[in-house]
C-alpha atoms as a PDB file:
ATOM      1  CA  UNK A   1       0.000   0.000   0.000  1.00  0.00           C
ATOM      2  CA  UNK A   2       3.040   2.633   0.961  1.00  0.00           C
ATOM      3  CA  UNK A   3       3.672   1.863  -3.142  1.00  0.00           C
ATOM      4  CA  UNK A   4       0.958   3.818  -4.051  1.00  0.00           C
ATOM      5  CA  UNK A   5       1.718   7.194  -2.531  1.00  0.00           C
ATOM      6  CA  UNK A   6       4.844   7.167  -3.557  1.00  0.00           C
ATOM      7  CA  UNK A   7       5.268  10.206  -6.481  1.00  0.00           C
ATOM      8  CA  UNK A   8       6.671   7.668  -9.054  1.00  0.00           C
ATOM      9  CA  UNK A   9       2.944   6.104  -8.928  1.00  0.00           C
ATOM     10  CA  UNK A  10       1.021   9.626  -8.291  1.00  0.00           C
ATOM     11  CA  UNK A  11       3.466  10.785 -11.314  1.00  0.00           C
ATOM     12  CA  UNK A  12       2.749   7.847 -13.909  1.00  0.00           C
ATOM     13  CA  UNK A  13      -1.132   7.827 -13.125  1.00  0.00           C
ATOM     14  CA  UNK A  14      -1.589  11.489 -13.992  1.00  0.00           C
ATOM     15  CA  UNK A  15       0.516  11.832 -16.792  1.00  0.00           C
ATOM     16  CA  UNK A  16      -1.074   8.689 -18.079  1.00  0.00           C
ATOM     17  CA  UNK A  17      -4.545   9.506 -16.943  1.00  0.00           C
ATOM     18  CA  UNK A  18      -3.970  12.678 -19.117  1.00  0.00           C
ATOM     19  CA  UNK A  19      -2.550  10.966 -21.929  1.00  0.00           C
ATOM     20  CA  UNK A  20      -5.300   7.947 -22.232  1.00  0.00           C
ATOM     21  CA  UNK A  21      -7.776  11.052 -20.954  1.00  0.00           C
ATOM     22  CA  UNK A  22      -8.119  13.817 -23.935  1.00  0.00           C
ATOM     23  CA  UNK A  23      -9.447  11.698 -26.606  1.00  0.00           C
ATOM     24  CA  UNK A  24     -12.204  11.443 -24.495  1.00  0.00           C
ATOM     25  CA  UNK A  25     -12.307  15.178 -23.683  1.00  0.00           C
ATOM     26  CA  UNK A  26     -12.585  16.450 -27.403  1.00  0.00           C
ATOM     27  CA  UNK A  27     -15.198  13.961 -27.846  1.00  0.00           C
ATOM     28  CA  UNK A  28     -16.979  13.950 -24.794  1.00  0.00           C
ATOM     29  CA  UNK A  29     -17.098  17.994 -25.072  1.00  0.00           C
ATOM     30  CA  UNK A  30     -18.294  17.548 -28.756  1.00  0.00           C
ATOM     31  CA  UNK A  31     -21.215  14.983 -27.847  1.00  0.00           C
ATOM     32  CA  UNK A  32     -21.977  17.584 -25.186  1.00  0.00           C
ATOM     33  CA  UNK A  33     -22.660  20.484 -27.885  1.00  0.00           C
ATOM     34  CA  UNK A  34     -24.504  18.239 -30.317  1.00  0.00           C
ATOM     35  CA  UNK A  35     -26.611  16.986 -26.667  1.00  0.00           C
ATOM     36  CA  UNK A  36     -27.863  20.003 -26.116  1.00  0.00           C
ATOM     37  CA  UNK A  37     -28.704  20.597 -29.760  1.00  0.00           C
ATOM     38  CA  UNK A  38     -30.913  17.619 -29.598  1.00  0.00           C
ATOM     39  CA  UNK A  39     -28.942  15.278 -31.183  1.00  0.00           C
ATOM     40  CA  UNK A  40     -27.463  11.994 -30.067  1.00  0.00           C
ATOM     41  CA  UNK A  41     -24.351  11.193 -32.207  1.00  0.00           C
ATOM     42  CA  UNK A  42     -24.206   7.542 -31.919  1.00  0.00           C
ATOM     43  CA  UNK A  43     -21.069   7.828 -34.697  1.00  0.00           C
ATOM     44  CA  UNK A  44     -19.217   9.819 -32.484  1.00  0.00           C
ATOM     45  CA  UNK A  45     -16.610   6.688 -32.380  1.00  0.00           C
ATOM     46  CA  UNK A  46     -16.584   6.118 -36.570  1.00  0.00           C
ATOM     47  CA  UNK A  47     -16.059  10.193 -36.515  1.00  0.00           C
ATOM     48  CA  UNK A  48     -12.820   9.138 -33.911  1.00  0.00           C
ATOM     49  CA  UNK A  49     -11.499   6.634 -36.252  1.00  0.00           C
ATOM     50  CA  UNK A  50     -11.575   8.752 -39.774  1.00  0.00           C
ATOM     51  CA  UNK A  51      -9.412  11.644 -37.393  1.00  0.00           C
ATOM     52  CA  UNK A  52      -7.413   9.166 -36.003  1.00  0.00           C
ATOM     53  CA  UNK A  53      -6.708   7.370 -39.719  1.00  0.00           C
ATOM     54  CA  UNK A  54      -6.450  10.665 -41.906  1.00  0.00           C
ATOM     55  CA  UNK A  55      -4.564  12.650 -39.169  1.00  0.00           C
ATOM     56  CA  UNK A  56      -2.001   9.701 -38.926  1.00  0.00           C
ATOM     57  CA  UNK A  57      -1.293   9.437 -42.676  1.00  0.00           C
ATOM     58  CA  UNK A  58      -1.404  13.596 -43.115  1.00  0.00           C
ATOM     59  CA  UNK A  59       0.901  13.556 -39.862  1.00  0.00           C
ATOM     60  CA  UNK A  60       3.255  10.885 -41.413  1.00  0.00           C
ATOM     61  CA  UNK A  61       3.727  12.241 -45.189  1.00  0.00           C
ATOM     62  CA  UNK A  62       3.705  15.736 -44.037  1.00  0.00           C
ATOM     63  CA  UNK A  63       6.244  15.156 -40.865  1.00  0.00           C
ATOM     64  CA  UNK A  64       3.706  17.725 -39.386  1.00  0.00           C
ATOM     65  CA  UNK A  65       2.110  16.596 -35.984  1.00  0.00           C
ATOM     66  CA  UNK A  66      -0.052  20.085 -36.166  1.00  0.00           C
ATOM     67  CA  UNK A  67      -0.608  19.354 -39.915  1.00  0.00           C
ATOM     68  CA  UNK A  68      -2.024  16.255 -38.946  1.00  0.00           C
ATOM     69  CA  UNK A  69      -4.267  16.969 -35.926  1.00  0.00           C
ATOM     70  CA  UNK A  70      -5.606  19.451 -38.330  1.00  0.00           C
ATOM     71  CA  UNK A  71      -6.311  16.315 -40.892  1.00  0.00           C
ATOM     72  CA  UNK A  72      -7.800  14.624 -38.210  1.00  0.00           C
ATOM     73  CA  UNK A  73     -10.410  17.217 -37.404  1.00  0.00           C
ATOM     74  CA  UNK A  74     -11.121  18.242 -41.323  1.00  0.00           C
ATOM     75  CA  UNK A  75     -11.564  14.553 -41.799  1.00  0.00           C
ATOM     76  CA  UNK A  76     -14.255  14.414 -38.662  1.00  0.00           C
ATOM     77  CA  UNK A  77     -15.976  16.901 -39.811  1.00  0.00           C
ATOM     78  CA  UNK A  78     -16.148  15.824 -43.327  1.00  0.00           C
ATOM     79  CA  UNK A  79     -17.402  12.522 -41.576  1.00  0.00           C
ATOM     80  CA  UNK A  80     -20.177  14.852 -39.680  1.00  0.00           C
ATOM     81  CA  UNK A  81     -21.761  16.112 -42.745  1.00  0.00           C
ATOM     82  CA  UNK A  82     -23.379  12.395 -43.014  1.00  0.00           C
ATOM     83  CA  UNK A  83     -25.205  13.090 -39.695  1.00  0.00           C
ATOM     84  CA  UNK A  84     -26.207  16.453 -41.086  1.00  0.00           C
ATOM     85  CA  UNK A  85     -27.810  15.158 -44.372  1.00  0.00           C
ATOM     86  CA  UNK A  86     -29.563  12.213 -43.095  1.00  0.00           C
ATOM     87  CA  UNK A  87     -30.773  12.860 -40.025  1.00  0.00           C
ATOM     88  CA  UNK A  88     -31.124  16.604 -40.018  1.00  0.00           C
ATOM     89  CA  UNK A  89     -31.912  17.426 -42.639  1.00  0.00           C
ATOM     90  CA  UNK A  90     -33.881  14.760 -44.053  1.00  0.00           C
ATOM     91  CA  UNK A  91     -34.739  13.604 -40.561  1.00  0.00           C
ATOM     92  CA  UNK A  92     -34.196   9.281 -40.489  1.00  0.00           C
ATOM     93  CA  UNK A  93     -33.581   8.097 -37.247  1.00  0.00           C
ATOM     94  CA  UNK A  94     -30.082   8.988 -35.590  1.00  0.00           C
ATOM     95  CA  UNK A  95     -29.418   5.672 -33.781  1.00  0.00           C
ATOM     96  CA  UNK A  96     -29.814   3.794 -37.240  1.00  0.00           C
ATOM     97  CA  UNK A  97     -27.607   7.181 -39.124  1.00  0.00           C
ATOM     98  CA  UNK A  98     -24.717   7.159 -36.219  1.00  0.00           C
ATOM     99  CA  UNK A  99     -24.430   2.946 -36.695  1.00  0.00           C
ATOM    100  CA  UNK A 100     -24.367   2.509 -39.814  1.00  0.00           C
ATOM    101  CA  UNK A 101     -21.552   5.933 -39.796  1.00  0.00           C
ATOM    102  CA  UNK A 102     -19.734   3.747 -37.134  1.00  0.00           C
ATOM    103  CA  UNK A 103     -19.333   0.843 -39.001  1.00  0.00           C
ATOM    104  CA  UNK A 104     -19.156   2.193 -42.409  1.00  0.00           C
ATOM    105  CA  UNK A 105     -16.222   4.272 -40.620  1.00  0.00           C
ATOM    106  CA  UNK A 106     -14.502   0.710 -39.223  1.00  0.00           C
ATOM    107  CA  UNK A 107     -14.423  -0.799 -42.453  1.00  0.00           C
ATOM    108  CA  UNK A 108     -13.138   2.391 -44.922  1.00  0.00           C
ATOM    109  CA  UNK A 109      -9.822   3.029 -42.309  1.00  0.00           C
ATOM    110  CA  UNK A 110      -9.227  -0.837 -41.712  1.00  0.00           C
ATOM    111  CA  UNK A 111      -9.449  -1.576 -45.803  1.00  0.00           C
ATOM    112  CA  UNK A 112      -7.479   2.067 -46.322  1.00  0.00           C
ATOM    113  CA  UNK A 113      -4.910   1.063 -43.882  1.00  0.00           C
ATOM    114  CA  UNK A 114      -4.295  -2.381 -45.261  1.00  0.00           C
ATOM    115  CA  UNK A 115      -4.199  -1.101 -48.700  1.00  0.00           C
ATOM    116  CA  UNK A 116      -1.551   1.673 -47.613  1.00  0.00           C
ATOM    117  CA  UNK A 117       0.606   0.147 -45.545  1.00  0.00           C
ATOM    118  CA  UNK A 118      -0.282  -3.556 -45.770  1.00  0.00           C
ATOM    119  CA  UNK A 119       0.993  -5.814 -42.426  1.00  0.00           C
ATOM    120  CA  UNK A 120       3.185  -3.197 -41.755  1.00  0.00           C
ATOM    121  CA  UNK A 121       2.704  -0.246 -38.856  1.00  0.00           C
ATOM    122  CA  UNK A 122       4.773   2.554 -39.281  1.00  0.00           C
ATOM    123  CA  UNK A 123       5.536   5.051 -36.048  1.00  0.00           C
ATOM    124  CA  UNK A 124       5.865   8.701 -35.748  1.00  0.00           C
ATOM    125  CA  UNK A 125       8.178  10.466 -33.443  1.00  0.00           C
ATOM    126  CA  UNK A 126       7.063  11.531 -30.314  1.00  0.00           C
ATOM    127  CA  UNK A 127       5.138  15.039 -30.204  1.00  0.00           C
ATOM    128  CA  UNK A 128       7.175  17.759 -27.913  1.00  0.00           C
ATOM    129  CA  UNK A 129       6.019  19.202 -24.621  1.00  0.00           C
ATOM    130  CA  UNK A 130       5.775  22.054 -23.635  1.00  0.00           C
ATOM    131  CA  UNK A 131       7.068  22.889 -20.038  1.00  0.00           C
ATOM    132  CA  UNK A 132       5.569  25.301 -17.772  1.00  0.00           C
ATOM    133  CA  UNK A 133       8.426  27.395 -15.930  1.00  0.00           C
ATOM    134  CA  UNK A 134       7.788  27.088 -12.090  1.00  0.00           C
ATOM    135  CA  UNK A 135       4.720  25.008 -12.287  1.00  0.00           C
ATOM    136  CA  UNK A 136       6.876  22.470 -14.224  1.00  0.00           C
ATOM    137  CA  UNK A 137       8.907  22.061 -10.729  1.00  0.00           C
ATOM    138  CA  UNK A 138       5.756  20.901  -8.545  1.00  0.00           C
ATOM    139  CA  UNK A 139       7.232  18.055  -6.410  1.00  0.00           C
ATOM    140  CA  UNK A 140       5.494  14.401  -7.699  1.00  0.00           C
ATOM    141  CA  UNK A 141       2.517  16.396 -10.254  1.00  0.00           C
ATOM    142  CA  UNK A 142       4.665  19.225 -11.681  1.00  0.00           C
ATOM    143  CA  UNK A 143       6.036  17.138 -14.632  1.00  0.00           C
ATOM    144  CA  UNK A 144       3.137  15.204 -15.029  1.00  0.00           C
ATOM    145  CA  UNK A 145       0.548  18.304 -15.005  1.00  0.00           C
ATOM    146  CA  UNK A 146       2.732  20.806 -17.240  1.00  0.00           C
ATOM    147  CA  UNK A 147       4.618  19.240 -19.203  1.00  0.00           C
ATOM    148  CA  UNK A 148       2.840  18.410 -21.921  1.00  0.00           C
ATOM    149  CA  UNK A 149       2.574  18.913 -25.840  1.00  0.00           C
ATOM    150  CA  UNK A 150       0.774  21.880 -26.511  1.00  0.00           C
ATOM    151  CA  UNK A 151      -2.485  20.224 -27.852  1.00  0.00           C
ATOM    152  CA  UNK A 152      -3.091  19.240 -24.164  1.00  0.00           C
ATOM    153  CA  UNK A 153      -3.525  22.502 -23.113  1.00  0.00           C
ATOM    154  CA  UNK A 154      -5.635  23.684 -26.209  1.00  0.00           C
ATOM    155  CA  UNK A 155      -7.595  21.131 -25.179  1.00  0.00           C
ATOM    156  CA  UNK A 156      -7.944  21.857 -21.722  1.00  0.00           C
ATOM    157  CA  UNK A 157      -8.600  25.823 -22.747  1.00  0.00           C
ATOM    158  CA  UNK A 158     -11.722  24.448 -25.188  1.00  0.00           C
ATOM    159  CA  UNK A 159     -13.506  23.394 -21.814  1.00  0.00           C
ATOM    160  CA  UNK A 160     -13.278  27.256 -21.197  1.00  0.00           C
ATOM    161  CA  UNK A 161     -14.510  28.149 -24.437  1.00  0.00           C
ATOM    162  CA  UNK A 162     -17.510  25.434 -24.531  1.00  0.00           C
ATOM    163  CA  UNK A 163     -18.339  26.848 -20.831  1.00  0.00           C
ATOM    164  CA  UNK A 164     -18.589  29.993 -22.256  1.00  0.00           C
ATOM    165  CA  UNK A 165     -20.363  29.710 -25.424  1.00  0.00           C
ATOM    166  CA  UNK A 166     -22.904  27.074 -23.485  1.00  0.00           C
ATOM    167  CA  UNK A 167     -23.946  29.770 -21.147  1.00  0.00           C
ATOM    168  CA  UNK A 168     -23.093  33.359 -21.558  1.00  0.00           C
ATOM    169  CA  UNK A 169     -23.470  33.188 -25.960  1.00  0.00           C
ATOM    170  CA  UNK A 170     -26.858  33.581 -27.934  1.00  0.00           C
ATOM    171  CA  UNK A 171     -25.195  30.850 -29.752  1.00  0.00           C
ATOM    172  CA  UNK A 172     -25.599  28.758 -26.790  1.00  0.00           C
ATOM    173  CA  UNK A 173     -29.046  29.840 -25.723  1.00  0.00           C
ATOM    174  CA  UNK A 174     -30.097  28.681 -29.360  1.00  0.00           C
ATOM    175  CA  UNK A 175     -28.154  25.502 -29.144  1.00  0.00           C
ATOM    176  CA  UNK A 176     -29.928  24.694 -25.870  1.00  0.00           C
ATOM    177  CA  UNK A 177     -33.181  25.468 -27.154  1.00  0.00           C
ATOM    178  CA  UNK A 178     -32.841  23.414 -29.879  1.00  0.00           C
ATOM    179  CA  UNK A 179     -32.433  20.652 -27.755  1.00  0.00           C
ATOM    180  CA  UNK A 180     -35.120  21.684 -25.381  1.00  0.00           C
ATOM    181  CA  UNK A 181     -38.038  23.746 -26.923  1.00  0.00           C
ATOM    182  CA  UNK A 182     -36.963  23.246 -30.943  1.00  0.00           C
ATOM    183  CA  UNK A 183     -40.791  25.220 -32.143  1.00  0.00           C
ATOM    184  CA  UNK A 184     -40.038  28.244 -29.712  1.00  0.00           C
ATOM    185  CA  UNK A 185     -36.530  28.541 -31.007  1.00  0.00           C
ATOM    186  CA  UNK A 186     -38.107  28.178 -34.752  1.00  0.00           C
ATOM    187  CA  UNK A 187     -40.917  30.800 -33.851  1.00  0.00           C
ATOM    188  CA  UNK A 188     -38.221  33.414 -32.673  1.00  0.00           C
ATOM    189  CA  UNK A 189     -37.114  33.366 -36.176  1.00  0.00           C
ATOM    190  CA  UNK A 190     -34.069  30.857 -35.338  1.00  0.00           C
ATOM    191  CA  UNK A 191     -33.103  28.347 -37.671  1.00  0.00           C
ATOM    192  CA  UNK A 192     -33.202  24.690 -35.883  1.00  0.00           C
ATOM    193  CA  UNK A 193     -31.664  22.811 -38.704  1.00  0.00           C
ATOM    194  CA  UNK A 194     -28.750  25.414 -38.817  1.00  0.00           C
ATOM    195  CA  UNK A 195     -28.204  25.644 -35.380  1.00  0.00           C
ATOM    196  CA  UNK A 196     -28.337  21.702 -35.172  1.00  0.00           C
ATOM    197  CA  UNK A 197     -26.095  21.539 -38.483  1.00  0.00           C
ATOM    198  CA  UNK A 198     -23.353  23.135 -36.571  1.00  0.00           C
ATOM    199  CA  UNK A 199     -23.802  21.648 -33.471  1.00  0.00           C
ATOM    200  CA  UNK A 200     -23.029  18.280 -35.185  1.00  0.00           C
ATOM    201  CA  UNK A 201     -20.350  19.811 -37.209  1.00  0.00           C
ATOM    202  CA  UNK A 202     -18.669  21.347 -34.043  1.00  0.00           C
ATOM    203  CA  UNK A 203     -18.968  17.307 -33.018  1.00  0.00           C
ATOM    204  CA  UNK A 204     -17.290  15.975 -35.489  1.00  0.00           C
ATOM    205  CA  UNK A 205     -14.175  18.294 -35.730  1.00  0.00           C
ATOM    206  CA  UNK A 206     -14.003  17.713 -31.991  1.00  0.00           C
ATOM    207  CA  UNK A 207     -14.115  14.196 -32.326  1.00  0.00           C
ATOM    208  CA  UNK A 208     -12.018  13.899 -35.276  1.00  0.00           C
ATOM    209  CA  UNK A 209      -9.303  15.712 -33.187  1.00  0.00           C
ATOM    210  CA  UNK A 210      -9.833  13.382 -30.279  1.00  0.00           C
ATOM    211  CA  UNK A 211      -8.687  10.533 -32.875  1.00  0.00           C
ATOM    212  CA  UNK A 212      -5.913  12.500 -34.393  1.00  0.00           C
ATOM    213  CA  UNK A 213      -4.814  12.685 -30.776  1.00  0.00           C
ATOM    214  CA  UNK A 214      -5.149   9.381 -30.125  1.00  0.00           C
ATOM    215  CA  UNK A 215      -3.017   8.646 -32.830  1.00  0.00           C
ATOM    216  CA  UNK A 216      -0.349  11.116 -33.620  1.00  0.00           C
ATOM    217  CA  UNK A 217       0.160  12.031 -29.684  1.00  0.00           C
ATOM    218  CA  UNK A 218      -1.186   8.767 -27.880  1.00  0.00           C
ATOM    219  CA  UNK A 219      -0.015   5.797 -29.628  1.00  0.00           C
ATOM    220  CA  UNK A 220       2.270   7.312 -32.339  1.00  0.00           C
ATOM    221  CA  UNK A 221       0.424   4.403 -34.861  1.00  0.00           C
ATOM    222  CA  UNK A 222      -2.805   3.984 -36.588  1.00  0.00           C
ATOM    223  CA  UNK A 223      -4.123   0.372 -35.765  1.00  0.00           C
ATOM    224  CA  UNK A 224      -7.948  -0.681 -37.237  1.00  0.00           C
ATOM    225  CA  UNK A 225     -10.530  -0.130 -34.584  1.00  0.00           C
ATOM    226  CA  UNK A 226      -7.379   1.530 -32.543  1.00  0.00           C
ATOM    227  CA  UNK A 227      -9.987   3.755 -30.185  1.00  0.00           C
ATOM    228  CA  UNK A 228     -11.866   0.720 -28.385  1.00  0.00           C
ATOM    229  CA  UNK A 229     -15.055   1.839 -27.310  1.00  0.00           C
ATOM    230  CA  UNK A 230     -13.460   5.576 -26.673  1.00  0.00           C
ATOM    231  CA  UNK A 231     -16.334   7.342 -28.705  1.00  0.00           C
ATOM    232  CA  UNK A 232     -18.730   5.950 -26.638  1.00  0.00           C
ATOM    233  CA  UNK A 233     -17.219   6.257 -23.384  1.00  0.00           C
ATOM    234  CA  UNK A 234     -17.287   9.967 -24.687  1.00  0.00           C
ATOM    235  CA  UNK A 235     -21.286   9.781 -25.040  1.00  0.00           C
ATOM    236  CA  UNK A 236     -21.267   8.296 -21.478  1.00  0.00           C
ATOM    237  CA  UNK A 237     -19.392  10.793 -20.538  1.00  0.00           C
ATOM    238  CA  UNK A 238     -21.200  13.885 -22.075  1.00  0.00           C
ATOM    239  CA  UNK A 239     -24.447  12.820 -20.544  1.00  0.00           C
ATOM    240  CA  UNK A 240     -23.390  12.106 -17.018  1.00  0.00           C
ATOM    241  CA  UNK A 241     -22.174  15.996 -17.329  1.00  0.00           C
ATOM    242  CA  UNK A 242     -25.470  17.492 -17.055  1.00  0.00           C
ATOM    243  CA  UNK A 243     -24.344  20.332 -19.820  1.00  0.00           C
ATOM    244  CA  UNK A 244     -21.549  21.318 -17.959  1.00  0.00           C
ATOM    245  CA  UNK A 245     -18.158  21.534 -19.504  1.00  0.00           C
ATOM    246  CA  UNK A 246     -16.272  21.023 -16.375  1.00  0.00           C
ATOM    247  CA  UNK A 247     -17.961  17.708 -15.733  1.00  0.00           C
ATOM    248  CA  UNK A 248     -16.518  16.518 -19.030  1.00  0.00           C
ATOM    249  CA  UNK A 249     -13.018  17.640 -18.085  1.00  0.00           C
ATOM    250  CA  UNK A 250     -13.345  15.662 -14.881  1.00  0.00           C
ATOM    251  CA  UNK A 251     -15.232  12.784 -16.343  1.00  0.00           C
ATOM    252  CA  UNK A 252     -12.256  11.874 -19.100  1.00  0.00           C
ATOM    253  CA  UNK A 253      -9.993  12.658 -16.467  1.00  0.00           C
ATOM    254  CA  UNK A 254     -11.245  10.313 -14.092  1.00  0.00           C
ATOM    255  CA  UNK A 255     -11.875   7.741 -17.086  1.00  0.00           C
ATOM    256  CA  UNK A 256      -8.173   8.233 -18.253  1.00  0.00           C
ATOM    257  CA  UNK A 257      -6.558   7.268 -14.923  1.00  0.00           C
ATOM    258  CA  UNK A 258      -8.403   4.028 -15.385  1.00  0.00           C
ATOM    259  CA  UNK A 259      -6.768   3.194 -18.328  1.00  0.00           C
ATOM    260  CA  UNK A 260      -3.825   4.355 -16.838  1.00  0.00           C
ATOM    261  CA  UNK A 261      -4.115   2.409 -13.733  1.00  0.00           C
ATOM    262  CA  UNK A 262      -1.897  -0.622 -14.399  1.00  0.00           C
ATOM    263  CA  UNK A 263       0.661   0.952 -16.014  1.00  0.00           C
ATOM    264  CA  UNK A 264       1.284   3.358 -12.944  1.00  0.00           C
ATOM    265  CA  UNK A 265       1.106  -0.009 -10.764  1.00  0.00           C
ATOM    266  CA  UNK A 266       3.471  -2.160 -12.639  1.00  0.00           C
ATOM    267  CA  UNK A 267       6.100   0.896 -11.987  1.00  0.00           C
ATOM    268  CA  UNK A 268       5.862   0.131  -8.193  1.00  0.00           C
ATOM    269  CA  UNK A 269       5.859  -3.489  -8.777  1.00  0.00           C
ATOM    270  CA  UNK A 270       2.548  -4.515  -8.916  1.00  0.00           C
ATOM    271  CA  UNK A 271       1.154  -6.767 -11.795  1.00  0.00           C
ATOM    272  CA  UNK A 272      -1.799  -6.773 -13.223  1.00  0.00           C
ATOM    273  CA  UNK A 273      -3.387  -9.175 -15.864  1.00  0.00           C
ATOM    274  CA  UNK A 274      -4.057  -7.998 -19.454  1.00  0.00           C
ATOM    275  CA  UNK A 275      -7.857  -8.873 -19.399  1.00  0.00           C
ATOM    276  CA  UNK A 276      -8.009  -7.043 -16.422  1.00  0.00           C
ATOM    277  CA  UNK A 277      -6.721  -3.861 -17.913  1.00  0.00           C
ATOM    278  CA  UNK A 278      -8.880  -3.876 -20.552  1.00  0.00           C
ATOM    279  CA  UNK A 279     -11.704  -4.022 -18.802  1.00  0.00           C
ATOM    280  CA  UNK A 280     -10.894  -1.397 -16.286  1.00  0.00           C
ATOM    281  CA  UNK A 281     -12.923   1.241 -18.660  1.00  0.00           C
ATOM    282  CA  UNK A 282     -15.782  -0.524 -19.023  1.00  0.00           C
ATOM    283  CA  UNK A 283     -16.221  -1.145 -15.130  1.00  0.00           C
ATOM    284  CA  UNK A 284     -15.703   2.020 -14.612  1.00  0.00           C
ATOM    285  CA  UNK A 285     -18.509   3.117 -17.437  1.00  0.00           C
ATOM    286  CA  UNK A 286     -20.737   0.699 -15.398  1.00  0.00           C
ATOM    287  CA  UNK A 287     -19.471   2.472 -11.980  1.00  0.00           C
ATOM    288  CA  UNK A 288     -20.185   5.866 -12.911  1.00  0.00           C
ATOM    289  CA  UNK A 289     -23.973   4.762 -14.578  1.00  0.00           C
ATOM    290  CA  UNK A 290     -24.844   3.291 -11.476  1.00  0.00           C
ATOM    291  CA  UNK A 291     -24.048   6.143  -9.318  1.00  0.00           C
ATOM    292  CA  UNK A 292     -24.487   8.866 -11.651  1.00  0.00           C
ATOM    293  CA  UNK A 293     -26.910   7.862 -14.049  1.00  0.00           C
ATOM    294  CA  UNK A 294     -30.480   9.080 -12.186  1.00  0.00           C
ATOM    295  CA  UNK A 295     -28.477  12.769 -11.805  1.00  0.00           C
ATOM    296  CA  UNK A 296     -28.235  12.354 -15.642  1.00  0.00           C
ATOM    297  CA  UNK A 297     -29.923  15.281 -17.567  1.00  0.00           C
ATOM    298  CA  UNK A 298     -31.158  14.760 -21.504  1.00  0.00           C
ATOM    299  CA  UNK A 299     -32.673  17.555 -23.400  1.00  0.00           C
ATOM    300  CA  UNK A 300     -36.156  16.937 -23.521  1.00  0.00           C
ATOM    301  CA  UNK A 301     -35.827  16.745 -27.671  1.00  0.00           C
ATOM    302  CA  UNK A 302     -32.946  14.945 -27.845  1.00  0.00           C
ATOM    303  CA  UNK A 303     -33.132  11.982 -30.413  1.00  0.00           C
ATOM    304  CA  UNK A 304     -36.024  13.552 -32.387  1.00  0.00           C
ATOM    305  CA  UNK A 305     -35.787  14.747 -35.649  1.00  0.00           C
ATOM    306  CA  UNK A 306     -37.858  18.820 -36.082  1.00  0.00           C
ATOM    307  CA  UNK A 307     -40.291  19.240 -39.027  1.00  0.00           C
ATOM    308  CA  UNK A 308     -41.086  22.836 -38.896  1.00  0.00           C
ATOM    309  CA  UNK A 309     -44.233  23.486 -38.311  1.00  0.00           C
ATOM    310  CA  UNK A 310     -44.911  20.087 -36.052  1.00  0.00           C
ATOM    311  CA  UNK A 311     -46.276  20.474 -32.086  1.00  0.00           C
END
């Protein structure tokens, strides 16, 4: 037990936490917008893999990492603009949209990958961090909390700006009223299918980033199917936060540090089995359902497609 307080542990399970952590923040904070929209964006995950794929490959031939993060969100929100057509603007059901987008997604980067590279995986070089003078120095979290690449704390300053626009923006009194009361925001003379349009557009360059991250910054590698249930950890995630961007933060946070959990105990000498790790997400998923999930809030239109006009 005296393992686990030492700094090397505290140290490893933070950095990690944040590592394994912001994939799930860009998508969990884009889920969050398109939420309160009234839309569920069940391809959140599919929208992860084409960032993660096209980010990787821009990333690679470009010897960019910004280059490529910025491939990776282009190529989510490309990916978004199927949720757009189909199921706002010719309103089919967005369960049905977002799986077949998730799958459709799967298959294009696992046959694009093979074709490209064929059985073999190749690596980028590690992204640089950026160190924060004096808070750098922190004993045990200093290193861990700030020092970082920079994408981390763009990241970090987009919970700031989603806080923001959510509730002090007419842009985010129209996004919440699309979710909530979509005919009063129409009678006010307020476009729902444009304000949902970018809602799921904001989504998808979010979560298109998230993959790029996961990627170019996380792993270093594209691998098929490489983001294992993150996208909808990020959905979990997005509606446990009640609309509230700091809940997000906290939630992939808190989320990360369970992925993170058996590295930071194999550095003090503890091992833990493979199956075990991988599961570690998905208990806590369960975990935080079971506590959290009757605190949940869901806009009261969210799932429904708006005809104008409709009561």
């Amino acid at each position: 037990m005296s393992n686990l307080l030492t700094s090397t542990f505290l140290a490893a399970l933070i950095s990690g936490g944040i590592l394994a952590g912001m994939p799930l923040l860009l998508a969990g904070l884009g889920e969050m917008v398109s939420e309160r929209a009234g839309v569920l964006n069940i391809g959140l995950e599919g929208m992860m893999l084409m960032g993660g794929y096209a980010g990787f490959v821009v990333a690679l031939y470009s010897h960019s990492h910004w280059l490529g993060l910025f491939g990776g969100l282009l190529a989510g929100l490309v990916a978004s603009t199927v949720m757009v057509i189909f199921c706002v603007r010719l309103g089919l059901d967005q369960i049905v949209v977002g799986i077949a987008l998730l799958v459709t997604a799967e298959g294009i980067t696992s046959v694009l990958q093979r074709a490209q590279f064929g059985t073999t995986y190749p690596r980028l070089d590690s992204m640089a961090a950026l160190k924060i003078p004096v808070l750098s120095g922190i004993p045990a979290l200093g290193e861990s909390l700030f020092n970082q690449p920079l994408v981390v704390y763009v990241g970090l300053a987009l919970v700031a700006v989603a806080h923001w626009v959510l509730r002090s923006t007419s842009m985010g009194l129209h996004l919440r009223a699309a979710g909530e009361k979509p005919q009063a925001l129409d009678a006010a003379g307020v476009s729902v299918t444009a304000t949902r349009s970018v809602a799921l557009l904001v989504t998808g360059s979010l979560g298109g980033l998230g993959g790029a991250y996961m990627s170019i910054v996380g792993a270093g590698i594209f691998v098929p199917f490489m983001t294992h249930g993150a996208g909808f950890i990020g959905i979990v995630i997005a509606m446990l936060s009640r609309g509230r961007a700091v809940w997000v933060l906290i939630g992939a946070f808190l989320f990360g540090m369970s992925v993170s959990l058996s590295t930071a105990l194999q550095l003090v000498g503890v091992n833990v089995p493979q199956d075990v790790v991988n599961m570690l997400p998905f208990v806590a998923v369960l975990v935080a359902l079971v506590i959290f999930a009757r605190e949940a809030y869901l806009p009261a239109a969210l799932g429904s497609p708006y005809v104008r006009g409709s009561r």
